[in-house]
Protein backbone atom coordinates (compact mmCIF):
# COMPACT_ATOMS: atom_id res chain seq x y z
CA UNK A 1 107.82 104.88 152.10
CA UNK A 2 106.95 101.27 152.50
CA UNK A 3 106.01 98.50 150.35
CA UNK A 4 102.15 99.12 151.46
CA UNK A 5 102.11 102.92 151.13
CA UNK A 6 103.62 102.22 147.46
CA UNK A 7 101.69 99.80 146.50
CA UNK A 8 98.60 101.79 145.40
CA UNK A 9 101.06 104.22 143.36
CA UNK A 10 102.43 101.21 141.63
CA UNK A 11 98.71 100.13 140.91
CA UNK A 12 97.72 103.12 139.41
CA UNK A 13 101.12 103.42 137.02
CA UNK A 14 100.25 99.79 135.88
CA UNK A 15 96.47 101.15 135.09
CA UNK A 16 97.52 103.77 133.07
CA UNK A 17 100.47 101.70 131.46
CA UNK A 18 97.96 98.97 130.33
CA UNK A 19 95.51 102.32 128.91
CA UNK A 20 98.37 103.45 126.68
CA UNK A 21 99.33 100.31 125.52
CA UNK A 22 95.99 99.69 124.64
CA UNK A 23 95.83 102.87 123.06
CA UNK A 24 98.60 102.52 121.01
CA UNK A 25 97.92 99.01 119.54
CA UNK A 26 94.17 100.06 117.96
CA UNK A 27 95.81 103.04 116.10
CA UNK A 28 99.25 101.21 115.50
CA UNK A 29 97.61 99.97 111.96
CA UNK A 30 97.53 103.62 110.50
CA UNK A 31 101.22 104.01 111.11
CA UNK A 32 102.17 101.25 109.37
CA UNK A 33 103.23 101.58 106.04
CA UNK A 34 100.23 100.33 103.26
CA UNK A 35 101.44 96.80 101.75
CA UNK A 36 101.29 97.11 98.49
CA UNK A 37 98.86 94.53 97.50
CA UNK A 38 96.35 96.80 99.83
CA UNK A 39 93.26 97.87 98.22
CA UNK A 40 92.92 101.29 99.56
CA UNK A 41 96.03 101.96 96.68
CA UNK A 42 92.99 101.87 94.48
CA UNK A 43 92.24 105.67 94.04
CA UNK A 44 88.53 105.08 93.21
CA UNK A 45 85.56 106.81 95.30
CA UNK A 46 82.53 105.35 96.21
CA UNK A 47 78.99 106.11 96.95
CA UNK A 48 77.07 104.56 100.11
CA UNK A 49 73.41 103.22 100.01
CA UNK A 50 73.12 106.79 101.49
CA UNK A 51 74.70 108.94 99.38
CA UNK A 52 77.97 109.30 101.23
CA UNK A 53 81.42 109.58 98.86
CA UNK A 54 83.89 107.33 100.30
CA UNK A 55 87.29 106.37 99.52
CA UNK A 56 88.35 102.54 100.16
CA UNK A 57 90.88 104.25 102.62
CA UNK A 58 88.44 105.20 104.68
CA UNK A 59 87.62 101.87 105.55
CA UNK A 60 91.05 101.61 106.57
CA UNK A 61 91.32 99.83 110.34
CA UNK A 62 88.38 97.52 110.05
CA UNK A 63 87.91 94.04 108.76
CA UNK A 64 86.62 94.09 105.72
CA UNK A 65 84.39 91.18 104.14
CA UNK A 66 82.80 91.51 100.47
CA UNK A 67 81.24 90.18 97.64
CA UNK A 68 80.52 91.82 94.26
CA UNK A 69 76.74 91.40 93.58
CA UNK A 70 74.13 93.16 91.60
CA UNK A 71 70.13 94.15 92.83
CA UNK A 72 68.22 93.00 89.70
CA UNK A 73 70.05 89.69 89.64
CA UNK A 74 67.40 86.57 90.64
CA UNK A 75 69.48 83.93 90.51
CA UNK A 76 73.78 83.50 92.44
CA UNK A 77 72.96 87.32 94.42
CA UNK A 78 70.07 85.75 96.78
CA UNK A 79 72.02 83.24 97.46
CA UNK A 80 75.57 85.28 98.31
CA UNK A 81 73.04 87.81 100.52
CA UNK A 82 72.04 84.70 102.52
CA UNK A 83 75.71 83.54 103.32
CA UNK A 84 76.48 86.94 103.90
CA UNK A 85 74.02 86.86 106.60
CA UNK A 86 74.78 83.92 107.71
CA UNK A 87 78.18 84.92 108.52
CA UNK A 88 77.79 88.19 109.87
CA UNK A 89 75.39 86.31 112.27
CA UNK A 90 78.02 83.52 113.25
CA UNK A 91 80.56 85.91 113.81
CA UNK A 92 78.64 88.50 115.45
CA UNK A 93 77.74 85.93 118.08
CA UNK A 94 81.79 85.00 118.07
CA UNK A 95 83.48 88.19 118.55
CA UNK A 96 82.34 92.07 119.56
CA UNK A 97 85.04 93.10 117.37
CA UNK A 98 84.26 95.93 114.27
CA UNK A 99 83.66 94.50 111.24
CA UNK A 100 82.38 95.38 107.61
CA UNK A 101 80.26 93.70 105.03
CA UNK A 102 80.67 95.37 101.50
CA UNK A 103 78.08 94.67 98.64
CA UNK A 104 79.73 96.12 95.88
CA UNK A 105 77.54 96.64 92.82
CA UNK A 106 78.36 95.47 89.86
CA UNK A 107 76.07 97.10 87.99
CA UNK A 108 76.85 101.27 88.63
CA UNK A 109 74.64 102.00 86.30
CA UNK A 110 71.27 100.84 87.78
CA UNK A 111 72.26 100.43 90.90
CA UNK A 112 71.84 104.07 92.31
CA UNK A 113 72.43 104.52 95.95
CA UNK A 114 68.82 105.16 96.17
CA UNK A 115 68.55 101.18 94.81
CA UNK A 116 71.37 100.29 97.11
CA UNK A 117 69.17 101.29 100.37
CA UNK A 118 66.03 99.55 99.15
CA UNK A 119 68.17 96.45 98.40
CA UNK A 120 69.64 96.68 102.02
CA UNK A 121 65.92 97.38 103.30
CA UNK A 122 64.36 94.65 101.52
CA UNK A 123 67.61 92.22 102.88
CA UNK A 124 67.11 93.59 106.77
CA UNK A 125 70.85 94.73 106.56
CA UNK A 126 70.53 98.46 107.22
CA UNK A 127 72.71 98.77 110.48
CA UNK A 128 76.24 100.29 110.36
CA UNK A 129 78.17 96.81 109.75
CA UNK A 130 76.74 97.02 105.84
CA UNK A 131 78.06 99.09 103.38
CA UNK A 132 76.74 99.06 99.55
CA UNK A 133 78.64 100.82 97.34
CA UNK A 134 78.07 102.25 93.84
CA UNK A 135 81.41 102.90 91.91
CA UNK A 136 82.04 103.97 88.35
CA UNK A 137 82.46 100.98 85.86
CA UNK A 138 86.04 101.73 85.90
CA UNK A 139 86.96 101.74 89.61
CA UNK A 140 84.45 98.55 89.79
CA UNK A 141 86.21 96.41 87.05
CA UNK A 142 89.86 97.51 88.99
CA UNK A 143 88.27 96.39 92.09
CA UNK A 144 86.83 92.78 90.37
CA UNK A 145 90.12 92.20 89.08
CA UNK A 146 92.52 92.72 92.45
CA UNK A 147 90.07 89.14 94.31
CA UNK A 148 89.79 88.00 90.47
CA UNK A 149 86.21 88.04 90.06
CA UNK A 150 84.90 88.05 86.40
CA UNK A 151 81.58 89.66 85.38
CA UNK A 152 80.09 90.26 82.11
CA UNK A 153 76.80 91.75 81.04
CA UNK A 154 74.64 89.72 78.73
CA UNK A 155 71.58 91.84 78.97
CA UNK A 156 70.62 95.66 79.90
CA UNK A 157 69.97 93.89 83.38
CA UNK A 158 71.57 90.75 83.73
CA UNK A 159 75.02 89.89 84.36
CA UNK A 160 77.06 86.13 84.74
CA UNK A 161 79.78 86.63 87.36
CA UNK A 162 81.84 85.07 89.94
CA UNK A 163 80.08 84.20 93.42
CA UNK A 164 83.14 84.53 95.40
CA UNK A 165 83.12 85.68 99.25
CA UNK A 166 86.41 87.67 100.11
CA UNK A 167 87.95 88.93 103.89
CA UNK A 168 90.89 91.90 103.95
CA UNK A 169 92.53 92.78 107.19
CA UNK A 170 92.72 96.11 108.60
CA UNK A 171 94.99 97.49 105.81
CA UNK A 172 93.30 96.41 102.95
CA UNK A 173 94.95 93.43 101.96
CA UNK A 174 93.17 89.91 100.28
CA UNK A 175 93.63 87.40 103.25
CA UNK A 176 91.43 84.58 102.15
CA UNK A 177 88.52 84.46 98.99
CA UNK A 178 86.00 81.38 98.76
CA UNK A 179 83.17 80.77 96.51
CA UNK A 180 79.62 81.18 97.59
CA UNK A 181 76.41 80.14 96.97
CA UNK A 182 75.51 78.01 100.31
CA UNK A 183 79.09 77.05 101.20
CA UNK A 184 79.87 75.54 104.28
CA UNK A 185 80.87 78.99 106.22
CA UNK A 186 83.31 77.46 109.54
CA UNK A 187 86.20 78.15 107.50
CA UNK A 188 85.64 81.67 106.25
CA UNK A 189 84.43 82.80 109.99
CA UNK A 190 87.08 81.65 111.47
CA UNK A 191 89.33 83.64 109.24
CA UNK A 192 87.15 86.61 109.69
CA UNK A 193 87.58 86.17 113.51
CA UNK A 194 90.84 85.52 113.49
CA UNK A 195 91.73 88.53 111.39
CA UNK A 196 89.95 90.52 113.93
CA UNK A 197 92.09 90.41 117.12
């Protein structure tokens, strides 16, 4: 056969080469072995703004970027909302790449998934890309203390805490933490986006 003849064979071979190489580097991430600094070790489950029970693990293959907040607070949680925003917005507008913004309660208690969507309603964050969760105060406090953030309630609905803005790579693991409250964001996206290729 000549070099002409084969040449559309050889074409198609590459096609479908390139298709299972790309295939096999977007699921490569759930064969690898969990590091053990990963959060999705934590054996906690978690309920959505809408109800849903998750595990951490199912989060597993998406970069993850959170911040513990609470919805009565009126003071640091506005504040860590708006940089949230402001950085899913820079990134979005960076990169078409998956990525998740958690607003972990940390106050179970009152903050009822029912709470949890109005919160994300009131904040205009109710597409896919946020997630709210409600844990128990256990699995909260072992999440707080894996990015070291301190919290402490000093009224039935008012809590001091850390303002600090984490990212975790597709397995779960801390890969860079800074503190809030209208922070110069360039640094933190460009983690975020970098973490995402």
């Amino acid at each position: 056969m000549s070099l002409a003849r084969q040449l559309p064979y050889f074409l198609a071979f590459l096609f479908l080469l390139g298709c299972q190489e790309q295939t096999l580097d977007s699921s490569a991430y759930l064969d690898e072995e969990l590091d053990e600094m990963s959060i999705y070790h934590l054996p906690s489950e978690w309920h959505t703004q809408s109800g849903e029970l998750i595990a951490l693990e199912d989060l597993r293959g998406t970069p993850l970027v959170s911040v513990m907040i609470y919805t009565a607070c009126k003071t640091a949680c506005p504040r860590l909302v708006a940089d949230m925003r402001h950085i899913e917005t820079a990134v979005k507008s960076k990169t078409k790449k998956d990525i998740k913004y958690l607003m972990i309660s940390i106050d179970p208690t009152n903050d009822t998934p029912d709470k949890l969507m109005q919160f994300a309603k009131d904040n205009q964050m109710t597409d896919d890309k946020w997630l709210f969760l409600q844990g128990t105060e256990e699995s909260v406090r072992d999440f707080a203390n894996i990015l070291a953030v301190k919290y402490k309630q000093i009224s039935p609905i008012d809590f001091s805490h850390s303002n600090i803005i984490s990212v975790f790579d597709r397995n779960g693991v801390l890969q860079f933490q800074k503190e809030g409250l209208g922070m110069e964001n360039d640094e933190i996206i460009n983690k975020i986006i970098s973490i995402s290729k």
